[in-house]
C-alpha atoms as a PDB file:
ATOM      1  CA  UNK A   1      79.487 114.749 143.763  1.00  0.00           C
ATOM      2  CA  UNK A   2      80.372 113.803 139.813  1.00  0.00           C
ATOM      3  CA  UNK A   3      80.101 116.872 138.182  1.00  0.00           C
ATOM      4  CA  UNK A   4      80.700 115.095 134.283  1.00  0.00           C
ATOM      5  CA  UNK A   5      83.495 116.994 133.883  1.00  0.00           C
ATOM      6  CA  UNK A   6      86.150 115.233 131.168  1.00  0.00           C
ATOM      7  CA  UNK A   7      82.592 113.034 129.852  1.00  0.00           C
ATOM      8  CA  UNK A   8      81.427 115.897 127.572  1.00  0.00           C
ATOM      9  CA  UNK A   9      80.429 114.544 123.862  1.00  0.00           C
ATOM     10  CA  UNK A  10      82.697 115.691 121.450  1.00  0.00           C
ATOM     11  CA  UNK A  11      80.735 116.681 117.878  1.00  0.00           C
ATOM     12  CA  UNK A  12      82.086 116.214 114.706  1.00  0.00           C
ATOM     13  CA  UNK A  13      82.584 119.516 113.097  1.00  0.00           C
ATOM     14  CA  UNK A  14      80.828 120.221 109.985  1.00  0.00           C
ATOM     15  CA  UNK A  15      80.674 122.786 107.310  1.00  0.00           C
ATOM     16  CA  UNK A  16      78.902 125.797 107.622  1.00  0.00           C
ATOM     17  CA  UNK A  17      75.254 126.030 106.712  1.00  0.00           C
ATOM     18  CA  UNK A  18      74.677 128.237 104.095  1.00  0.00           C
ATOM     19  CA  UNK A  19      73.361 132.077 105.403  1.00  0.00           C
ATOM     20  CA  UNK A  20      71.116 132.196 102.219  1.00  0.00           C
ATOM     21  CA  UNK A  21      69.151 128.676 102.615  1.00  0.00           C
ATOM     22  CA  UNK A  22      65.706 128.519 104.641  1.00  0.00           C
ATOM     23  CA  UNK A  23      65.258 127.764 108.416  1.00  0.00           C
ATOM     24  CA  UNK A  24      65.720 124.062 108.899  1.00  0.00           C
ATOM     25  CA  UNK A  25      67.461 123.150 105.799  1.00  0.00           C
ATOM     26  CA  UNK A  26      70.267 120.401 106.358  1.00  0.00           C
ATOM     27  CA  UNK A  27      73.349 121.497 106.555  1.00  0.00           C
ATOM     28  CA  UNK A  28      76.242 120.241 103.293  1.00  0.00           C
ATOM     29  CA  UNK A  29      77.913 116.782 104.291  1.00  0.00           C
ATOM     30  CA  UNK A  30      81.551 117.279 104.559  1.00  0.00           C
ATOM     31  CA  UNK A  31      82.162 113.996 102.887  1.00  0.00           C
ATOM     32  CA  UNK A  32      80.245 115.247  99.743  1.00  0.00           C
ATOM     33  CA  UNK A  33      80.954 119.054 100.336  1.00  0.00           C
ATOM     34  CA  UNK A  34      81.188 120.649  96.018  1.00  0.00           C
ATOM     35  CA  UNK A  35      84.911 120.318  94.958  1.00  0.00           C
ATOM     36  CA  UNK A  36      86.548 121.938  92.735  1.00  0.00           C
ATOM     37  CA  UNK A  37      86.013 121.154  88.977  1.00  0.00           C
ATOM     38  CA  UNK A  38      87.682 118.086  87.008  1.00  0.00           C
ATOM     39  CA  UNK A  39      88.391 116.294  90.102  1.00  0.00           C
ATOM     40  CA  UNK A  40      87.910 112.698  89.578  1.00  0.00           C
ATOM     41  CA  UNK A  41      84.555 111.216  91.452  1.00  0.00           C
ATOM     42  CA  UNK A  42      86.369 107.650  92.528  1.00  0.00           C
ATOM     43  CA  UNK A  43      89.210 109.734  93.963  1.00  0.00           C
ATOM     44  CA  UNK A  44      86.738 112.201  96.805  1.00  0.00           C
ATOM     45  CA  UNK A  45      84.554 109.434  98.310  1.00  0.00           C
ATOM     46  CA  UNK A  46      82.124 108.753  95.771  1.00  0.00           C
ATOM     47  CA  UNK A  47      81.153 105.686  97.875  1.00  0.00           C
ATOM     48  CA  UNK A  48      80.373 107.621 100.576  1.00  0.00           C
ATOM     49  CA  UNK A  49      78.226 109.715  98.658  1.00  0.00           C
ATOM     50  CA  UNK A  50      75.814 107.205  97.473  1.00  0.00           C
ATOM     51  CA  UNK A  51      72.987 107.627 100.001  1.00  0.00           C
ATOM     52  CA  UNK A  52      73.295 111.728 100.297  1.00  0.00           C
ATOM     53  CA  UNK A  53      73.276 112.197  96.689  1.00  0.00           C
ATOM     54  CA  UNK A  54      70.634 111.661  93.957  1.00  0.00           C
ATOM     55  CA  UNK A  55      72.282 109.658  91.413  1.00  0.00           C
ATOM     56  CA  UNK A  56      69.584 109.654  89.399  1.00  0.00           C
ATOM     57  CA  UNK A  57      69.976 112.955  88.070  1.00  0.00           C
ATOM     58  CA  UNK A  58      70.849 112.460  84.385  1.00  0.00           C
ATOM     59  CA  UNK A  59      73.060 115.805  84.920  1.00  0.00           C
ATOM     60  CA  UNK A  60      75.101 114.354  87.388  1.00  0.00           C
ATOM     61  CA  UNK A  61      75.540 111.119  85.505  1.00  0.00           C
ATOM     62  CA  UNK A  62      76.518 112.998  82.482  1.00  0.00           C
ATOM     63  CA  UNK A  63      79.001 115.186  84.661  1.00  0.00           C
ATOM     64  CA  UNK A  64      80.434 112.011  86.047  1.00  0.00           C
ATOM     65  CA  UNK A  65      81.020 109.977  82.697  1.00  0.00           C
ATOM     66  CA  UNK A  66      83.091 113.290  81.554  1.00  0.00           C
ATOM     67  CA  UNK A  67      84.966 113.633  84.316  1.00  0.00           C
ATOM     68  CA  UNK A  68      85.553 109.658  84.254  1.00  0.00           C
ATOM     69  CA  UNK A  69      86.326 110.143  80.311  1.00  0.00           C
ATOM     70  CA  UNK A  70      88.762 112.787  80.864  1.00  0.00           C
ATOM     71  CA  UNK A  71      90.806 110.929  83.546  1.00  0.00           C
ATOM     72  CA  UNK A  72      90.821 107.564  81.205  1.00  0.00           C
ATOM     73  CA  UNK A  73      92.145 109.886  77.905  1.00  0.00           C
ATOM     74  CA  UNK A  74      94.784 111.025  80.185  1.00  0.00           C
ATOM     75  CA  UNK A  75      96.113 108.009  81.562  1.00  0.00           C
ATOM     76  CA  UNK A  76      96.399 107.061  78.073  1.00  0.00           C
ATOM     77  CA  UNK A  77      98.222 109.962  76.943  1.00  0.00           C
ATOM     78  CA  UNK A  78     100.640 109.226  80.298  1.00  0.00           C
ATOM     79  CA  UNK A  79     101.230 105.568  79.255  1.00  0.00           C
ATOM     80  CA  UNK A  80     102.347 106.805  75.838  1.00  0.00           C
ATOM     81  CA  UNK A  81     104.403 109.032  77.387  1.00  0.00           C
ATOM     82  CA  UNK A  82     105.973 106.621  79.290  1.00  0.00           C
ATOM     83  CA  UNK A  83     106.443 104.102  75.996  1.00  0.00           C
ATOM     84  CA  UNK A  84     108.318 107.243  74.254  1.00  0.00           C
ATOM     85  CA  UNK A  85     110.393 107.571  77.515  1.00  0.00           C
ATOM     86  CA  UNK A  86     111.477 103.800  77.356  1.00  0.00           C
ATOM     87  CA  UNK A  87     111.949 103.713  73.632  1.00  0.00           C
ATOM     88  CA  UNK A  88     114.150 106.750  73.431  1.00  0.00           C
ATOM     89  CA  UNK A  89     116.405 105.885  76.378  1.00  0.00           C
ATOM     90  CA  UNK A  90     116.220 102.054  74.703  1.00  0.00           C
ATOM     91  CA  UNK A  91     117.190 103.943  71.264  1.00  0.00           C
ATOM     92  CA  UNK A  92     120.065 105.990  72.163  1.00  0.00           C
ATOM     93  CA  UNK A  93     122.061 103.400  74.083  1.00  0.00           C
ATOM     94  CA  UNK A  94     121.757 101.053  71.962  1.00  0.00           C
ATOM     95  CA  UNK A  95     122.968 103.363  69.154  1.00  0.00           C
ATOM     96  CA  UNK A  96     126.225 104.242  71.067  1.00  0.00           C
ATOM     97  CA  UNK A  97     126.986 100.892  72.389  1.00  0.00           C
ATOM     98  CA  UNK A  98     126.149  99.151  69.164  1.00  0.00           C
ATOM     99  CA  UNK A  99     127.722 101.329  66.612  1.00  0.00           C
ATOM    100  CA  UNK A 100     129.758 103.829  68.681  1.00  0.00           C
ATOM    101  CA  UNK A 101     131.646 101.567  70.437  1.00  0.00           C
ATOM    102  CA  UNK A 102     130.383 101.733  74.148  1.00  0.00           C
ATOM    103  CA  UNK A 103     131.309 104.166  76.831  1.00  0.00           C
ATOM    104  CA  UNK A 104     134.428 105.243  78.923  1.00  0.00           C
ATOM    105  CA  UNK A 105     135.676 108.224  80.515  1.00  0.00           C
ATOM    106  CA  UNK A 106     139.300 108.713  79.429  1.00  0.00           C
ATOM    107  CA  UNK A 107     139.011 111.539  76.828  1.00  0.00           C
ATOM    108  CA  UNK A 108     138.303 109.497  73.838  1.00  0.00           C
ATOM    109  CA  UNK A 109     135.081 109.073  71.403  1.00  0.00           C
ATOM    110  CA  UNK A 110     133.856 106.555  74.237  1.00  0.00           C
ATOM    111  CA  UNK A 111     133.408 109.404  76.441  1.00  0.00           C
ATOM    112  CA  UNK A 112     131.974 111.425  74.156  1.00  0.00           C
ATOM    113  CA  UNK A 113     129.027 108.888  73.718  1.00  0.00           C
ATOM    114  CA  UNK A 114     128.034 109.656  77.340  1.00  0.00           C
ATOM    115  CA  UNK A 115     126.897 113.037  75.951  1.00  0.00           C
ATOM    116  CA  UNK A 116     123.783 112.012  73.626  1.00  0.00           C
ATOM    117  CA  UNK A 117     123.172 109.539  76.336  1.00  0.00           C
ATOM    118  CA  UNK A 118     122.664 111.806  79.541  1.00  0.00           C
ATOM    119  CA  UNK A 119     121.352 114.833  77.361  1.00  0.00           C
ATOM    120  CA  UNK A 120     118.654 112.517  76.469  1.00  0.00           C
ATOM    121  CA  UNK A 121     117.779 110.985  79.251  1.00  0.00           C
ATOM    122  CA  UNK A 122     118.266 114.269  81.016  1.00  0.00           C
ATOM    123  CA  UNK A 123     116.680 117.055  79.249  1.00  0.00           C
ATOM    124  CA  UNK A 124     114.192 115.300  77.246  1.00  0.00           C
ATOM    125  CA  UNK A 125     112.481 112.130  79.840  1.00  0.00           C
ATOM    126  CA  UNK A 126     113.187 112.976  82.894  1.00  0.00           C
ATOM    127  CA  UNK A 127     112.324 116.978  82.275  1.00  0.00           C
ATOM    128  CA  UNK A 128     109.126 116.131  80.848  1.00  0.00           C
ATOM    129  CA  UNK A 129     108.263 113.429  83.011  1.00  0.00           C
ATOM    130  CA  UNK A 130     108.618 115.489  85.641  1.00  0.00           C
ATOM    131  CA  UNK A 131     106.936 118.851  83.631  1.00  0.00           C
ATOM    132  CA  UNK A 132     103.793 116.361  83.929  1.00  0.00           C
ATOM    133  CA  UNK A 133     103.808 115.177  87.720  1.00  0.00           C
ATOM    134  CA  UNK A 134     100.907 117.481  89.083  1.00  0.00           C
ATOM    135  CA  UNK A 135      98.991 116.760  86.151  1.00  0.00           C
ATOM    136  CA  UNK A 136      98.603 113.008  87.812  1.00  0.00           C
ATOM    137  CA  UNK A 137      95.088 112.839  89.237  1.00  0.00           C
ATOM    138  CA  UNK A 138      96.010 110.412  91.888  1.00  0.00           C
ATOM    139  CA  UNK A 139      97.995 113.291  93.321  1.00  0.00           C
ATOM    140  CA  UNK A 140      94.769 116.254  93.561  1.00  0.00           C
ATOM    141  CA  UNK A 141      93.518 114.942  96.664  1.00  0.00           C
ATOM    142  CA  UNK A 142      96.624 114.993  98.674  1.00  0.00           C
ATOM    143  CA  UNK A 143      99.049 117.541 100.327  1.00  0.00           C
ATOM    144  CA  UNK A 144     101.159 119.226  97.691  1.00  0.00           C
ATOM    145  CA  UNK A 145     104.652 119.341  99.257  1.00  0.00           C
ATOM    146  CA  UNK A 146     105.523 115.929  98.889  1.00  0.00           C
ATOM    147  CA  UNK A 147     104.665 116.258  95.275  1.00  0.00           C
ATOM    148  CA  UNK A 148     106.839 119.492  95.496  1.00  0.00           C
ATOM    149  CA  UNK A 149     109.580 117.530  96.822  1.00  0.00           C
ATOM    150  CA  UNK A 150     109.162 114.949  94.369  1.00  0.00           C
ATOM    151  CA  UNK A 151     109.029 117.350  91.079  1.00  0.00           C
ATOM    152  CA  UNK A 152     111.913 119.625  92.498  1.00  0.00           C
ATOM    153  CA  UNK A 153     114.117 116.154  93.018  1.00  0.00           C
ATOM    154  CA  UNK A 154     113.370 115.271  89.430  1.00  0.00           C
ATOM    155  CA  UNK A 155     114.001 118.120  87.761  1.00  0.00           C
ATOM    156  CA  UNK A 156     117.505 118.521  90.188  1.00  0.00           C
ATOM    157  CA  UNK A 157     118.476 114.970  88.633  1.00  0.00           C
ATOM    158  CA  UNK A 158     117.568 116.130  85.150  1.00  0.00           C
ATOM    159  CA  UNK A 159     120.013 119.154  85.538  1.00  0.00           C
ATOM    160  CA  UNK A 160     122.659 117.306  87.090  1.00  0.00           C
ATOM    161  CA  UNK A 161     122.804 114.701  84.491  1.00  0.00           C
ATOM    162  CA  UNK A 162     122.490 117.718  82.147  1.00  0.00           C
ATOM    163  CA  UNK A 163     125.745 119.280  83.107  1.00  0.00           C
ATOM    164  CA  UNK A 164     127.984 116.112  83.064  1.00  0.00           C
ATOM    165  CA  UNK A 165     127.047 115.721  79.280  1.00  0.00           C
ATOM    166  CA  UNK A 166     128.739 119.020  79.039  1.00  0.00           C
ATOM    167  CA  UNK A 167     131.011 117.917  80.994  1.00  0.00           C
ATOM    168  CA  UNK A 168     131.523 115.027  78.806  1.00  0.00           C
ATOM    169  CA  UNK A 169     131.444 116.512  75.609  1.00  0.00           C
ATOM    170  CA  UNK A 170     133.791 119.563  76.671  1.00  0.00           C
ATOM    171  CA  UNK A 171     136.538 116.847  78.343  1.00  0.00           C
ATOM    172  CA  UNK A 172     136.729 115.146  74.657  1.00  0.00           C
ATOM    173  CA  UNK A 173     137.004 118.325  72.560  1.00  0.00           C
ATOM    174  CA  UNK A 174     139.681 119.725  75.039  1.00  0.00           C
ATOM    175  CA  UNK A 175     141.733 116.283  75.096  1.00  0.00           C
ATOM    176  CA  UNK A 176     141.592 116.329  71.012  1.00  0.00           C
ATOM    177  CA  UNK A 177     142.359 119.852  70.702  1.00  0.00           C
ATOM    178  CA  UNK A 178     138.532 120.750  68.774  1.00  0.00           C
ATOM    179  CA  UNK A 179     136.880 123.622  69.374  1.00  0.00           C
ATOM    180  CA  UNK A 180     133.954 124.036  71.763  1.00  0.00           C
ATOM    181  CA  UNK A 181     130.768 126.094  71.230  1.00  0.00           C
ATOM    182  CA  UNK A 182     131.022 126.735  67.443  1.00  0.00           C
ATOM    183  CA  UNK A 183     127.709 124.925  65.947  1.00  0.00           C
ATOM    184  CA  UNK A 184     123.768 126.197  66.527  1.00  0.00           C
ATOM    185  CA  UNK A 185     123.656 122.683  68.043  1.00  0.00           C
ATOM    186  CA  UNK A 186     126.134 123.740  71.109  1.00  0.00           C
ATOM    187  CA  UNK A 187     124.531 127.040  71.069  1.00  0.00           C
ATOM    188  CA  UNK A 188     120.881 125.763  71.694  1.00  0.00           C
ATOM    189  CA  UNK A 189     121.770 122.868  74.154  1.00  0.00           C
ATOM    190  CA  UNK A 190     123.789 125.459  76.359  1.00  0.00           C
ATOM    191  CA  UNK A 191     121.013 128.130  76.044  1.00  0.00           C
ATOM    192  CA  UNK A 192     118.518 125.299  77.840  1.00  0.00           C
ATOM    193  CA  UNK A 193     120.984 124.228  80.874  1.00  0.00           C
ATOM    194  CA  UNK A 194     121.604 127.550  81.418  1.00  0.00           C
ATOM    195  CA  UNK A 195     118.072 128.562  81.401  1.00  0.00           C
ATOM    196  CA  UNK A 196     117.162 125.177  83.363  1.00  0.00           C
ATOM    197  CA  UNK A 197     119.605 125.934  85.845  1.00  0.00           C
ATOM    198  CA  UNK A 198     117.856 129.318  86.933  1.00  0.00           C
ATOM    199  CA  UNK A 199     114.457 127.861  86.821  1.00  0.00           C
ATOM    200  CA  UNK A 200     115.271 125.556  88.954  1.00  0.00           C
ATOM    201  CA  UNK A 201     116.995 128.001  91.175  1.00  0.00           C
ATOM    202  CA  UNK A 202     114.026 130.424  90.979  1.00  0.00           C
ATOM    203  CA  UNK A 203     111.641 127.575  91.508  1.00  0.00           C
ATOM    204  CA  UNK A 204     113.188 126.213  94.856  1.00  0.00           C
ATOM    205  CA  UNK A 205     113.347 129.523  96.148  1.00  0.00           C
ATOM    206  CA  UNK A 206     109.492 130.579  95.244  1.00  0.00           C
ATOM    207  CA  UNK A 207     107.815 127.194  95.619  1.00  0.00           C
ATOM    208  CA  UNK A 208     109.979 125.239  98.388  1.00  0.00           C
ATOM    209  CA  UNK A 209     110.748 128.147 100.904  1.00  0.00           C
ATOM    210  CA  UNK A 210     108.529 128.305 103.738  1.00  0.00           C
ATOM    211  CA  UNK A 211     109.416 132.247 103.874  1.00  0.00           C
ATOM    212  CA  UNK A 212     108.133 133.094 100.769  1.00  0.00           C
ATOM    213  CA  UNK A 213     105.461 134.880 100.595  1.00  0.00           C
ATOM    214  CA  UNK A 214     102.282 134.282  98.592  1.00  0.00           C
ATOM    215  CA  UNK A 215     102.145 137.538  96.483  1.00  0.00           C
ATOM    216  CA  UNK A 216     105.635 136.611  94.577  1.00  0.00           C
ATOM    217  CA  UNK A 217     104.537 132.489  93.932  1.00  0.00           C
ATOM    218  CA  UNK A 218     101.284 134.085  92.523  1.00  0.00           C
ATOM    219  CA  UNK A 219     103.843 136.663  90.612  1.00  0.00           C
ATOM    220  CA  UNK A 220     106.377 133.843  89.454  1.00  0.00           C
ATOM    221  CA  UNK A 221     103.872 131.200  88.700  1.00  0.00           C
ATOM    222  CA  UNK A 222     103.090 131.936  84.790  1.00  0.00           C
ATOM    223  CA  UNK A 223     106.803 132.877  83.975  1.00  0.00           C
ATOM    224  CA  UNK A 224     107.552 129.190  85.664  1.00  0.00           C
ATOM    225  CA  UNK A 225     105.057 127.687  83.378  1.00  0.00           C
ATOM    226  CA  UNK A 226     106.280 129.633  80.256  1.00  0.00           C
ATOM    227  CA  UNK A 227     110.076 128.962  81.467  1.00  0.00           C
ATOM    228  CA  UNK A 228     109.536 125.300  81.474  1.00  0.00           C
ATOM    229  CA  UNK A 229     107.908 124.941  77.817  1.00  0.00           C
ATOM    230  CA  UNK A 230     110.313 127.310  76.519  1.00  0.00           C
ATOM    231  CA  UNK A 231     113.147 124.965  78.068  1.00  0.00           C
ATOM    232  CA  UNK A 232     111.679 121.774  76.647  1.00  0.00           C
ATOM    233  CA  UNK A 233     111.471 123.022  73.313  1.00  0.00           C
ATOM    234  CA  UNK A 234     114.648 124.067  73.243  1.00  0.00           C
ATOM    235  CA  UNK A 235     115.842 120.516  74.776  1.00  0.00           C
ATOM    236  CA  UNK A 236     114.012 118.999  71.855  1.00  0.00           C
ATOM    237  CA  UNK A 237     115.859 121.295  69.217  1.00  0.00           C
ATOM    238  CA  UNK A 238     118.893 120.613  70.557  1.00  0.00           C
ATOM    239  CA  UNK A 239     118.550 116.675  70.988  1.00  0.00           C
ATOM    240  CA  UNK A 240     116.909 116.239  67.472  1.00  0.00           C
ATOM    241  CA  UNK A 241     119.881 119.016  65.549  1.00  0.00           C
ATOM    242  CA  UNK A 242     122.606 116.682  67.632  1.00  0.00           C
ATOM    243  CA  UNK A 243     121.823 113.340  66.548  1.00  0.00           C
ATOM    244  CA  UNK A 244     121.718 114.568  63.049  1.00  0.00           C
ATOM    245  CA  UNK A 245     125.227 116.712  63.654  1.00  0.00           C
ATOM    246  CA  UNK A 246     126.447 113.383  64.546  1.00  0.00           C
ATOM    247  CA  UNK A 247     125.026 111.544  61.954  1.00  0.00           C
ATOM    248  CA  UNK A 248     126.586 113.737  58.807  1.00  0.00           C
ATOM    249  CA  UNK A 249     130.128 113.514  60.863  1.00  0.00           C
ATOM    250  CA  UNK A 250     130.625 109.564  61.106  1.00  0.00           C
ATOM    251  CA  UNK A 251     128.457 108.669  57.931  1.00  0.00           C
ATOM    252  CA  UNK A 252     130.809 110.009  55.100  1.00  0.00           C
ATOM    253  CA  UNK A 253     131.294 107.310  53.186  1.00  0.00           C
ATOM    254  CA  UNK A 254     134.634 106.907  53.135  1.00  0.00           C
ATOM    255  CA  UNK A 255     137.322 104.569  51.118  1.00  0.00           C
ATOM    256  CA  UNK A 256     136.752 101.861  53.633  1.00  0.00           C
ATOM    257  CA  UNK A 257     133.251 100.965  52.589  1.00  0.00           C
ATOM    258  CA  UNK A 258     130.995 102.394  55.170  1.00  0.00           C
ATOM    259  CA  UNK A 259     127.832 103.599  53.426  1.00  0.00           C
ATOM    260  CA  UNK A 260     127.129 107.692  53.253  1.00  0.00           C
ATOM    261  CA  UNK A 261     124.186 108.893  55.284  1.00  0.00           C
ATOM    262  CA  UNK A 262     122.668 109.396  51.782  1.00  0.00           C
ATOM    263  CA  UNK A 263     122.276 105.880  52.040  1.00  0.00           C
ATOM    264  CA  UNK A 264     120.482 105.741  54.616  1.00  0.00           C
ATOM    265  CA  UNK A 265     121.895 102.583  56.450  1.00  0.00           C
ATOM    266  CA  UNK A 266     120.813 101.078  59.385  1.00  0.00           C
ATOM    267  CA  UNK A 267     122.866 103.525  62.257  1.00  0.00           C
ATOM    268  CA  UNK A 268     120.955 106.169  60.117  1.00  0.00           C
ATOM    269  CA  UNK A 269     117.720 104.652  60.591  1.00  0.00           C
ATOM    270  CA  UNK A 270     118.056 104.116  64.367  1.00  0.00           C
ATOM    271  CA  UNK A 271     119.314 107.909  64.533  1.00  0.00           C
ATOM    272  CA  UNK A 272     116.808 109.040  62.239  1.00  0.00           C
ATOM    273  CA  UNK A 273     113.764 107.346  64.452  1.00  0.00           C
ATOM    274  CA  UNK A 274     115.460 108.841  67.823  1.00  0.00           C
ATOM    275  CA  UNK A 275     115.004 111.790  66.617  1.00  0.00           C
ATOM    276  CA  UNK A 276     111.125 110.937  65.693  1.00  0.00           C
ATOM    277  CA  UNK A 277     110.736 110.044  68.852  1.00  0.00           C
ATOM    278  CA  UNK A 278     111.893 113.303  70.828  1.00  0.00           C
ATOM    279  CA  UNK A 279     109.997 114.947  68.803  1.00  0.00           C
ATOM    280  CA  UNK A 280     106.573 112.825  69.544  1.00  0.00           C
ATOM    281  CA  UNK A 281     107.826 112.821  73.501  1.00  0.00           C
ATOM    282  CA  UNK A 282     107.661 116.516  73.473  1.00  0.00           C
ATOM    283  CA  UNK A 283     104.550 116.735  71.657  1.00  0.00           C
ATOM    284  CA  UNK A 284     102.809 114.655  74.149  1.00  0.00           C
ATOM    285  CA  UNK A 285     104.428 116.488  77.267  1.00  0.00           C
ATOM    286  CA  UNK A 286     102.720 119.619  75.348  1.00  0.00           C
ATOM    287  CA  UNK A 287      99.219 117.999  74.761  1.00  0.00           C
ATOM    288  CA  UNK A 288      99.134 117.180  78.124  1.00  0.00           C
ATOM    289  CA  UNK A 289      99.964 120.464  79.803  1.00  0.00           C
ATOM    290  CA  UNK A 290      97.432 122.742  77.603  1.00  0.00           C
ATOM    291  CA  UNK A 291      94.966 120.699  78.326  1.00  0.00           C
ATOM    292  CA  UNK A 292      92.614 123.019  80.929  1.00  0.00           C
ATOM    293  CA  UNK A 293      90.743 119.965  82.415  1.00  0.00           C
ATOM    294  CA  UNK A 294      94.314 118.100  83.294  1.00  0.00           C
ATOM    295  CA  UNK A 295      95.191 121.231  85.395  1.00  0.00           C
ATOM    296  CA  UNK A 296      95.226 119.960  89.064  1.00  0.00           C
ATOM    297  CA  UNK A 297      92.561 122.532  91.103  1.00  0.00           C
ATOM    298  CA  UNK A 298      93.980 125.006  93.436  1.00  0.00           C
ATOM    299  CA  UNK A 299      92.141 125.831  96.331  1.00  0.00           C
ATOM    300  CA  UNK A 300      89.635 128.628  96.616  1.00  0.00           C
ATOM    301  CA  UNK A 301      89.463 131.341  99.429  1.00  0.00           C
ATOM    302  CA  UNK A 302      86.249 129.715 100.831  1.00  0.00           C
ATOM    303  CA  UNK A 303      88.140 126.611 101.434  1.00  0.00           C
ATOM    304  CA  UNK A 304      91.338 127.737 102.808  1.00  0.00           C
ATOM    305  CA  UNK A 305      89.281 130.108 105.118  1.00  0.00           C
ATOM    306  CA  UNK A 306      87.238 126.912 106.027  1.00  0.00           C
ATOM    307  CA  UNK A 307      90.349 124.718 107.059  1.00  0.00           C
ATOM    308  CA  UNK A 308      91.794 127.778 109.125  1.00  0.00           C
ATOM    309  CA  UNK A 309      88.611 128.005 111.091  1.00  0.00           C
ATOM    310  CA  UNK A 310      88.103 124.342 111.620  1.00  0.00           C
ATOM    311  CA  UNK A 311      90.908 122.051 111.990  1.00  0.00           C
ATOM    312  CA  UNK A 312      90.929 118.494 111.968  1.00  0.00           C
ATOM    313  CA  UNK A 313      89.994 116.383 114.882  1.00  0.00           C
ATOM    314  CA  UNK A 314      92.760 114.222 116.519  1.00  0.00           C
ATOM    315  CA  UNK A 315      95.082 115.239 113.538  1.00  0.00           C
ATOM    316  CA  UNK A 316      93.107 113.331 110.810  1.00  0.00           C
ATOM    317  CA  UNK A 317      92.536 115.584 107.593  1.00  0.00           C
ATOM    318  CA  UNK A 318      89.018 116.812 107.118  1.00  0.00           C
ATOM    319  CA  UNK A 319      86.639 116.827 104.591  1.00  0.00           C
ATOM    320  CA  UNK A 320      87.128 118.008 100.704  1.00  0.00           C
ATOM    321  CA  UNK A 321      87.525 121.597 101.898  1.00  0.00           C
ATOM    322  CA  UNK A 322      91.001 120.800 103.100  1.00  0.00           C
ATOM    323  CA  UNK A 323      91.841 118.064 100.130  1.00  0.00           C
ATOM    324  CA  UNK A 324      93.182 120.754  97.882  1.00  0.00           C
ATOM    325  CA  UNK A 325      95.234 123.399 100.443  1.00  0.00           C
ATOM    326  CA  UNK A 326      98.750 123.751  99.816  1.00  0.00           C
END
């Protein structure tokens, strides 16, 4: 006799209803389930939503065109970040290829113009770039590891280029016999790798670690946050008091006719408007990071209770409740 056994209908799991709504209400979609606040419309469904929502609503309209408003500012702000990233890395090799002479890596001046080159493109774009990653909108509705990954990878290739401009700069005043660590520049810059280096040390071991426990990421959350502005600011400092260190050392105006930095001659200018532009980089990595409604939405208890209790079908991800778990 066929008993239906292995035929049974499988139901789609759904939220649950709400305990305080009246007998026979519908129950919340899962597709257009609340999410948290900020998160862009286009990026949970919205098409999906069209026929269970009331988009007439002038309160939801108004809602959306903010939310739509705030994701188009920051996109701007990000392109503009990106323009100062390209025009400062454009700006200091150009200066010490064009008027320094180029690069090498025997002990002389040439490898000393690796050190302006790497701290820049280290400390300053490739820190904040990174700084800025979960503040990306396309990346709220996904898993957060990979963007863990990603961030921790960037800001490893920050430090590393970090370190060999000391390494660089250290080589040439040991092979000309000039003393190391004697300027506020040197101070500063070595103050920020040093303090980079344990962030990133502290971070890997709070944030990447499978073993650590939620308590201490909740505990070293803030001082991460306050670690990494403290770190760019001091990056900046250090960048914009080096090119200007520099500047006053090979614009003297000596015998041989090369104009005083008084003058203000064309090396000075390019130096001059490198330095402008670390300064307007870091300004923008800080405008974008106070900003509350750029903050990518953590999940609630509700939600990670809901995604425990009701796991995905067939290993597809569910609905919103499960967009923002880490």
């Amino acid at each position: 006799m066929y008993s239906g056994v292995g035929c049974s209908r499988v139901t789609p799991l759904r939220p649950p209803a709400d305990p305080r709504a009246p007998p026979g209400s519908p129950s919340p979609s899962p597709s257009c389930s609340p999410g948290p606040p900020g998160f862009p419309l286009s990026l949970r469904g919205a098409s999906e939503c069209g026929s269970e929502r009331n988009s007439t609503d002038p309160r939801d309209q108004r809602a959306g065109a903010i939310r739509m408003s705030s994701v188009t500012t920051f996109y701007a702000c990000h392109l503009l970040l990106l323009a100062l990233s390209l025009a400062c890395v454009v700006c200091v090799c150009v200066w010490n290829s064009r008027w320094r002479g180029g690069f090498a890596w025997d002990g002389s001046g040439l490898q000393f113009n690796w050190h302006p080159v790497l701290m820049v493109l280290g400390l300053v774009v490739l820190y904040g770039n990174g700084a800025v990653l979960y503040r990306v909108p396309l990346t709220w509705g996904q898993n957060k590891l990979p963007w863990k990954i990603l961030h921790a990878g960037l800001m490893f290739l920050a430090l590393v280029l970090a370190v060999l401009g000391l390494c660089a700069v250290f080589d040439f005043h040991n092979a000309n016999k000039t003393a190391n660590l004697y300027s506020l520049h040197s101070w500063i810059g070595l103050a920020a790798v040093c303090l980079f280096a344990f962030q990133w040390a502290a971070g890997a071991a709070g944030f990447l670690l499978p073993c650590s426990p939620p308590a201490l990421r909740k505990l070293l959350k803030p001082v991460h946050v306050w670690t990494g502005g403290a770190i760019l600011t001091l990056s900046v400092a250090a960048c914009v008091s080096g090119i200007n260190e520099k500047l006053f050392f090979v614009l003297k105006g000596s015998a041989a006719g090369s104009p005083p930095y008084s003058a203000l001659p064309a090396e000075a200018l390019l130096g001059n408007s490198l330095g402008v532009l670390i300064v307007a980089f870091g300004l923008v990595v800080f405008g974008i990071l106070s900003n509350p409604l750029w903050q990518r939405p953590e999940a609630g208890a509700e939600e990670l209770a809901y995604s425990v209790r009701n796991p995905p079908l067939f290993g597809r991800r569910g609905g919103s409740a499960r967009r923002h778990v880490e």
